[in-house]
Structures are given as structure tokens and as C-alpha cells.
C-alpha atoms as a PDB file:
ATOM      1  CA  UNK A   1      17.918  -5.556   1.696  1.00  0.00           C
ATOM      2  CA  UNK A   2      18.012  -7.603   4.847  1.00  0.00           C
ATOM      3  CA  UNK A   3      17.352  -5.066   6.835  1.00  0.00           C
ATOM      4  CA  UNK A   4      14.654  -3.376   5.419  1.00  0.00           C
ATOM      5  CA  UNK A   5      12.983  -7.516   5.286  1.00  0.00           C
ATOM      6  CA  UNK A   6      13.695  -7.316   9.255  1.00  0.00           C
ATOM      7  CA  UNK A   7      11.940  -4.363   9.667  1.00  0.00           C
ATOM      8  CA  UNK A   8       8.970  -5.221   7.564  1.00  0.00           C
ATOM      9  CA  UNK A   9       8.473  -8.989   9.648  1.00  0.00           C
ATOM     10  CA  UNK A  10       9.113  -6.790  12.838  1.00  0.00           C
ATOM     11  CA  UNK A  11       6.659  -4.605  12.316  1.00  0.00           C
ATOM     12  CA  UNK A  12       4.083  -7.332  10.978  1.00  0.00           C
ATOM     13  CA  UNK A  13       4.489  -9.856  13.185  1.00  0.00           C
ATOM     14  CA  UNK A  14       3.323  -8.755  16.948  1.00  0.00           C
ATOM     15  CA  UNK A  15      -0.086  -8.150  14.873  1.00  0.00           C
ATOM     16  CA  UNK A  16      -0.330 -11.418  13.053  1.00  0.00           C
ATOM     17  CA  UNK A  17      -1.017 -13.029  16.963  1.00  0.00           C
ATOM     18  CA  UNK A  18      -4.653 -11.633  16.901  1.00  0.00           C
ATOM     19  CA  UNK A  19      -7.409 -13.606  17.397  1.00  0.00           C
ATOM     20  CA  UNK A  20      -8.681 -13.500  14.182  1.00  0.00           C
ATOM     21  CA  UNK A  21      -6.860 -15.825  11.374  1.00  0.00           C
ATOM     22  CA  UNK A  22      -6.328 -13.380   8.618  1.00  0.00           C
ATOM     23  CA  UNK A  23      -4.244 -13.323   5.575  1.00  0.00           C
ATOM     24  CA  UNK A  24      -0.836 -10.847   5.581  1.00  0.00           C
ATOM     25  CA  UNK A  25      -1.377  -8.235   3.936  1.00  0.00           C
ATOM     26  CA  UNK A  26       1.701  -8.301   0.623  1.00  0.00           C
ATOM     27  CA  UNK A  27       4.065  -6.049   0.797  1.00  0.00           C
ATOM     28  CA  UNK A  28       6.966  -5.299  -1.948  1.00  0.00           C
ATOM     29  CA  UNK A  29       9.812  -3.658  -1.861  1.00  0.00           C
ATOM     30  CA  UNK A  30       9.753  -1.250  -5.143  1.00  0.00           C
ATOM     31  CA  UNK A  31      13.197  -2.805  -6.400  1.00  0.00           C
ATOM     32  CA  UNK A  32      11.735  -6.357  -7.430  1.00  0.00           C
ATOM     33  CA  UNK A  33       8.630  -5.507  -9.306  1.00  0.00           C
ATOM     34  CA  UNK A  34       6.854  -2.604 -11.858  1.00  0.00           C
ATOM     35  CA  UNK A  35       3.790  -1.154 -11.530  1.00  0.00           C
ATOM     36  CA  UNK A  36       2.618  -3.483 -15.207  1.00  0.00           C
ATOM     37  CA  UNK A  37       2.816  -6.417 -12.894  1.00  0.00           C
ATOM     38  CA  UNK A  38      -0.397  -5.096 -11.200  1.00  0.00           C
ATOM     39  CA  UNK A  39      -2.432  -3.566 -13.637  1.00  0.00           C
ATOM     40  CA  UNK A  40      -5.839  -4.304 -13.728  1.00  0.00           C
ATOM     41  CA  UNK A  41      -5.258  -6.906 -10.915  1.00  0.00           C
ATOM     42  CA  UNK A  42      -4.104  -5.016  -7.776  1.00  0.00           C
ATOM     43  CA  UNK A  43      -4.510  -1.408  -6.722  1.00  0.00           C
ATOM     44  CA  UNK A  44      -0.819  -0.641  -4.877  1.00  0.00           C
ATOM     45  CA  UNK A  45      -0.263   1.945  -2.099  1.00  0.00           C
ATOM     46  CA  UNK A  46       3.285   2.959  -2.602  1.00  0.00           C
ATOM     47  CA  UNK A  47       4.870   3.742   0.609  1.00  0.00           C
ATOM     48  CA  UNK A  48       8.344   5.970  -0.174  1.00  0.00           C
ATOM     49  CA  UNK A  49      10.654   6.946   2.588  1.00  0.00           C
ATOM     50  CA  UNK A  50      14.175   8.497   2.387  1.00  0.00           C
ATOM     51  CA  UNK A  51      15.300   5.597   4.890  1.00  0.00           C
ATOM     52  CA  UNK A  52      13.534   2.548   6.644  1.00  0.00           C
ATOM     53  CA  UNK A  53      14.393   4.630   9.810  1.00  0.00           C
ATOM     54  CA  UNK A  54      12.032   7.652   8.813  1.00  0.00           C
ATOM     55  CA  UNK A  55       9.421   7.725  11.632  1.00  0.00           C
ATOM     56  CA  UNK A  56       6.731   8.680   8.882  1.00  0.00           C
ATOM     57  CA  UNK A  57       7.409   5.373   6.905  1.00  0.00           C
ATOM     58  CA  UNK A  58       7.586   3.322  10.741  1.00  0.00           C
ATOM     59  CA  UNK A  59       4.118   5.413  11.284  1.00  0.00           C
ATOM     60  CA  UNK A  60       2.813   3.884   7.955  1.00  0.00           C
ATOM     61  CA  UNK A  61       3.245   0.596   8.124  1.00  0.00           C
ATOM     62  CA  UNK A  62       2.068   0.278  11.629  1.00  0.00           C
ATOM     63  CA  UNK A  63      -1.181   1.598  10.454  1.00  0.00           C
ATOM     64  CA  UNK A  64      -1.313  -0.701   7.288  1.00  0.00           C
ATOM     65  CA  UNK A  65      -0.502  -3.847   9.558  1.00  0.00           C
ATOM     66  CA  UNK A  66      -3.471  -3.012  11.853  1.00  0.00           C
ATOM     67  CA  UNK A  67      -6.183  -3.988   9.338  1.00  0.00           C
ATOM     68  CA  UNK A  68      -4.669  -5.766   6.692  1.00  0.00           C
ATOM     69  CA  UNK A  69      -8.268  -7.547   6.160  1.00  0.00           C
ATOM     70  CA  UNK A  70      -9.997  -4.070   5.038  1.00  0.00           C
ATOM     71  CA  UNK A  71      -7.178  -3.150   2.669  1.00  0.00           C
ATOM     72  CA  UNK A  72      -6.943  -7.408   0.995  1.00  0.00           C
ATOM     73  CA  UNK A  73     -10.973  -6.898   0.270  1.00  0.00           C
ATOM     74  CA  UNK A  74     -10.163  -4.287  -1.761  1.00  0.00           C
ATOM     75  CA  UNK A  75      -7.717  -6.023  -3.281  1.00  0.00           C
ATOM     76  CA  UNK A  76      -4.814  -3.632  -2.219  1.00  0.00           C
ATOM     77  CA  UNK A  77      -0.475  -4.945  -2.103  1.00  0.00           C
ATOM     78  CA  UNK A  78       1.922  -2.142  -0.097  1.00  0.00           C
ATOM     79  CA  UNK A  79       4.737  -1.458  -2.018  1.00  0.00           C
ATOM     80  CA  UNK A  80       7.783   0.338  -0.285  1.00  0.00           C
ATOM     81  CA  UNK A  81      10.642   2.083  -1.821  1.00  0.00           C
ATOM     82  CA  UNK A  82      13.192   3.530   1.265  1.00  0.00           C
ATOM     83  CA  UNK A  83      16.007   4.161  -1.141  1.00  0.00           C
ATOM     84  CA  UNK A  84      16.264   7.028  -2.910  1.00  0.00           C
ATOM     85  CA  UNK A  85      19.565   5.892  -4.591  1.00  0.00           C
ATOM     86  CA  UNK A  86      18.431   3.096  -6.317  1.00  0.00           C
ATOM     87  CA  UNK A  87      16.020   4.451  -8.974  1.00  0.00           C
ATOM     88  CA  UNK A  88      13.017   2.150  -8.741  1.00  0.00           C
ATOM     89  CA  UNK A  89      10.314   2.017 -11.549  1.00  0.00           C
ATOM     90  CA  UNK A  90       7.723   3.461  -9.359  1.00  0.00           C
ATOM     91  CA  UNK A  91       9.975   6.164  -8.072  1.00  0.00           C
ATOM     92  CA  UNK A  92      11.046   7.026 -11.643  1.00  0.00           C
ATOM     93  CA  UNK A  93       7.615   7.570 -12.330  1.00  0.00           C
ATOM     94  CA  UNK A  94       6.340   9.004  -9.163  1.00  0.00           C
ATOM     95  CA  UNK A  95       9.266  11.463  -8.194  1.00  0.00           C
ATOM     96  CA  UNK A  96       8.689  11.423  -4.218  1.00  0.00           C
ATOM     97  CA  UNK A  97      10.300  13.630  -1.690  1.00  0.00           C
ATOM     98  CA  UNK A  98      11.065  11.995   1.157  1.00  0.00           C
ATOM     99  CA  UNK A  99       7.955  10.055   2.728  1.00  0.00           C
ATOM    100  CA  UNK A 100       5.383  10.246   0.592  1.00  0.00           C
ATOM    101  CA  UNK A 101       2.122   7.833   0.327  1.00  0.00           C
ATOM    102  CA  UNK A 102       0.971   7.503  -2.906  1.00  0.00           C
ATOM    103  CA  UNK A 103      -3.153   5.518  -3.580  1.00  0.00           C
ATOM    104  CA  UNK A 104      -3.088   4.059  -7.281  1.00  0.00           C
ATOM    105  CA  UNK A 105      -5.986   2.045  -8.694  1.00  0.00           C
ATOM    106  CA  UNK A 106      -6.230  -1.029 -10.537  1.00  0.00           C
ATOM    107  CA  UNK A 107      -5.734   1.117 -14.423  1.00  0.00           C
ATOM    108  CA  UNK A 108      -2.191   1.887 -12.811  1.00  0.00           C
ATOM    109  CA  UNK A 109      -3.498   5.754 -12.890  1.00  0.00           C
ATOM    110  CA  UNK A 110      -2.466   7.607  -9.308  1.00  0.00           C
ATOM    111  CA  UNK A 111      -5.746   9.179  -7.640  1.00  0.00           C
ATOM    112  CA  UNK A 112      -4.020  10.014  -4.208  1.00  0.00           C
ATOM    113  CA  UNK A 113      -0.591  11.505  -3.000  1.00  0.00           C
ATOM    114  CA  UNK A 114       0.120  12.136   0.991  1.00  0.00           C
ATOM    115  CA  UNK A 115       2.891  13.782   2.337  1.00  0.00           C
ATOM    116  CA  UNK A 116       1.918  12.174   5.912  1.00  0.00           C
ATOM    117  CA  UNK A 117       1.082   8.609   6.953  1.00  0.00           C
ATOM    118  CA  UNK A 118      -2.225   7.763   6.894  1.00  0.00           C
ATOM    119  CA  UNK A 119      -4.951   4.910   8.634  1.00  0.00           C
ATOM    120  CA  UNK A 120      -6.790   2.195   7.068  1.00  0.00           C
ATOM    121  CA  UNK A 121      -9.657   3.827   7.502  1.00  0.00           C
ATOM    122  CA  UNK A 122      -8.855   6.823   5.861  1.00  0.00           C
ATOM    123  CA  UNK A 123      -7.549   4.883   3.044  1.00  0.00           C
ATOM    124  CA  UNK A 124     -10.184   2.250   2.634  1.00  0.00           C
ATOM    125  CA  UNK A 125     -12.636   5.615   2.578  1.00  0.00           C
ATOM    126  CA  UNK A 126     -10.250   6.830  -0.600  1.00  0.00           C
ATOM    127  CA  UNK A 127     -10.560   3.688  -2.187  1.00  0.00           C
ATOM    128  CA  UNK A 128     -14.215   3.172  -2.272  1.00  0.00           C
ATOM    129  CA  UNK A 129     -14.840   6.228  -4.047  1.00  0.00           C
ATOM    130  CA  UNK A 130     -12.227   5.670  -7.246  1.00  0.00           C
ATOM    131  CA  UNK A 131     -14.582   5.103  -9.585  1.00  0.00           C
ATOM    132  CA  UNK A 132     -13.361   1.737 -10.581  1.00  0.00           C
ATOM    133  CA  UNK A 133     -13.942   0.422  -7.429  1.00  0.00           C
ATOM    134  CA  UNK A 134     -17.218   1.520  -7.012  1.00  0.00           C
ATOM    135  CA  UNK A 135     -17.862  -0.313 -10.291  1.00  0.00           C
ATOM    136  CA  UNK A 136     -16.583  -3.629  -9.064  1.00  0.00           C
ATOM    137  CA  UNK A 137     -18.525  -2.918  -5.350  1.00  0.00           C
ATOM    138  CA  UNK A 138     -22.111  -2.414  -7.574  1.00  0.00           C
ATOM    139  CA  UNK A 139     -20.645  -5.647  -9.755  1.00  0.00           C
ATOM    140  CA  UNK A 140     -20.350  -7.808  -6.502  1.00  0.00           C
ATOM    141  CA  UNK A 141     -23.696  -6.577  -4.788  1.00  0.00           C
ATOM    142  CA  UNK A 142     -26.051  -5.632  -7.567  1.00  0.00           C
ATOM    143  CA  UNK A 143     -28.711  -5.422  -5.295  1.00  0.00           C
ATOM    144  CA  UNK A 144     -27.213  -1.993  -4.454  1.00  0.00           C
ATOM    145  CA  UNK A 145     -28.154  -0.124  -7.378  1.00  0.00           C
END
């Protein structure tokens, strides 16, 4: 469990000394919360790896540390799960094999599953057109319609 907290603050932290002051994007490892704690609140991207050393999951949370503002407005928490032999709650109900990157919105339903990593910007793209959120961007800018 150490380890896998290492990683995570070594990957995070050379991009936390940009310029701009923004918040950390939260990330959980799968083992110390269920997917009820964020429904309705948070949409999670569940990041699943075989091992913290798989260069897919490195890949992935390189790209989710780059523009952790993009993914917070949306109101978006990274879960990881890199072991396979403890039986999380997400990967009970998921089923990976090996790195998989699963999108699920706020109602806890899964819209997206990725066998490769993929950028914020492909991912914010996915998330503004889940119907929910398109909902809550007309609710915040009603001006829109």
C-alpha cells in the first residue's frame, strides 16, 4: 500500500509546481471505498492495472495529472485498483483484464471501457456528451439552450 501511495505522489507531484494554483485532482485506491460512496456526487474513472509497474497504468496517470483542472470541473475522482488479488468492489463489479480504463457517470452506470490509456482531452470530450452531464452543463449556463 505504501508503494503504490509513492508512486501516486511521484507521479503527481513534478506537475503540482506549475504556475497555475490548482486543486489535486483525488485519487483512490479501489480497496478503501465503493462505488455508493459516489453516486450522484462524483463521476469516477477507474484506472485497473495488473501491477503499479504496468506502463499502461504509469501512461494513465501521467495523462490524468496533466490537467487535473478539466477533469475537477466536471466533477471527476480517479480511482485505481493495481491488484488483482485483492477483490475490490469495483473490480467485482467491473471484471477488468489487466489495464483497463473504465468512464462511469454520476448514476454509478459505466458509459466507457478502454483497453489503452487515454488523455484528458479525450476524456473530458466523453464526458460532456453522457447525457447527465449535458443536463447539469444546460443547468449551469441556461443561456445555452
Amino acid at each position: 500500500m505504501k508503494r503504490l501511495q509513492i508512486l501516486v505522489l511521484t507521479v503527481f507531484l513534478p506537475f503540482m509546481a506549475v504556475a497555475e494554483p490548482a486543486e489535486p485532482l483525488t485519487v483512490f485506491d479501489a480497496q478503501a471505498v465503493t462505488m455508493a460512496e459516489f453516486l450522484w456526487i462524483k463521476r469516477p474513472i477507474v484506472v485497473f492495472a495488473d501491477s503499479p509497474n504496468d506502463p499502461a497504468f504509469i501512461t494513465q496517470m501521467e495523462f490524468l495529472a496533466e490537467r487535473p483542472a478539466a477533469l475537477l470541473e466536471r466533477d471527476v475522482v480517479v480511482v485505481i485498483d493495481t491488484d488483482p488479488a485483492n477483490l475490490s468492489s469495483f473490480r467485482q463489479k467491473l471484471r477488468p483484464r489487466g489495464f483497463s480504463l473504465v468512464l462511469m457517470d454520476k448514476d454509478g452506470g459505466i458509459e466507457i471501457r478502454k483497453p489503452r490509456p487515454w488523455d484528458v482531452r479525450e476524456i473530458t470530450r466523453a464526458i460532456d456528451k453522457f447525457p447527465l452531464a449535458r443536463q447539469e452543463i444546460l443547468e449551469r449556463f441556461p443561456s445555452g439552450r
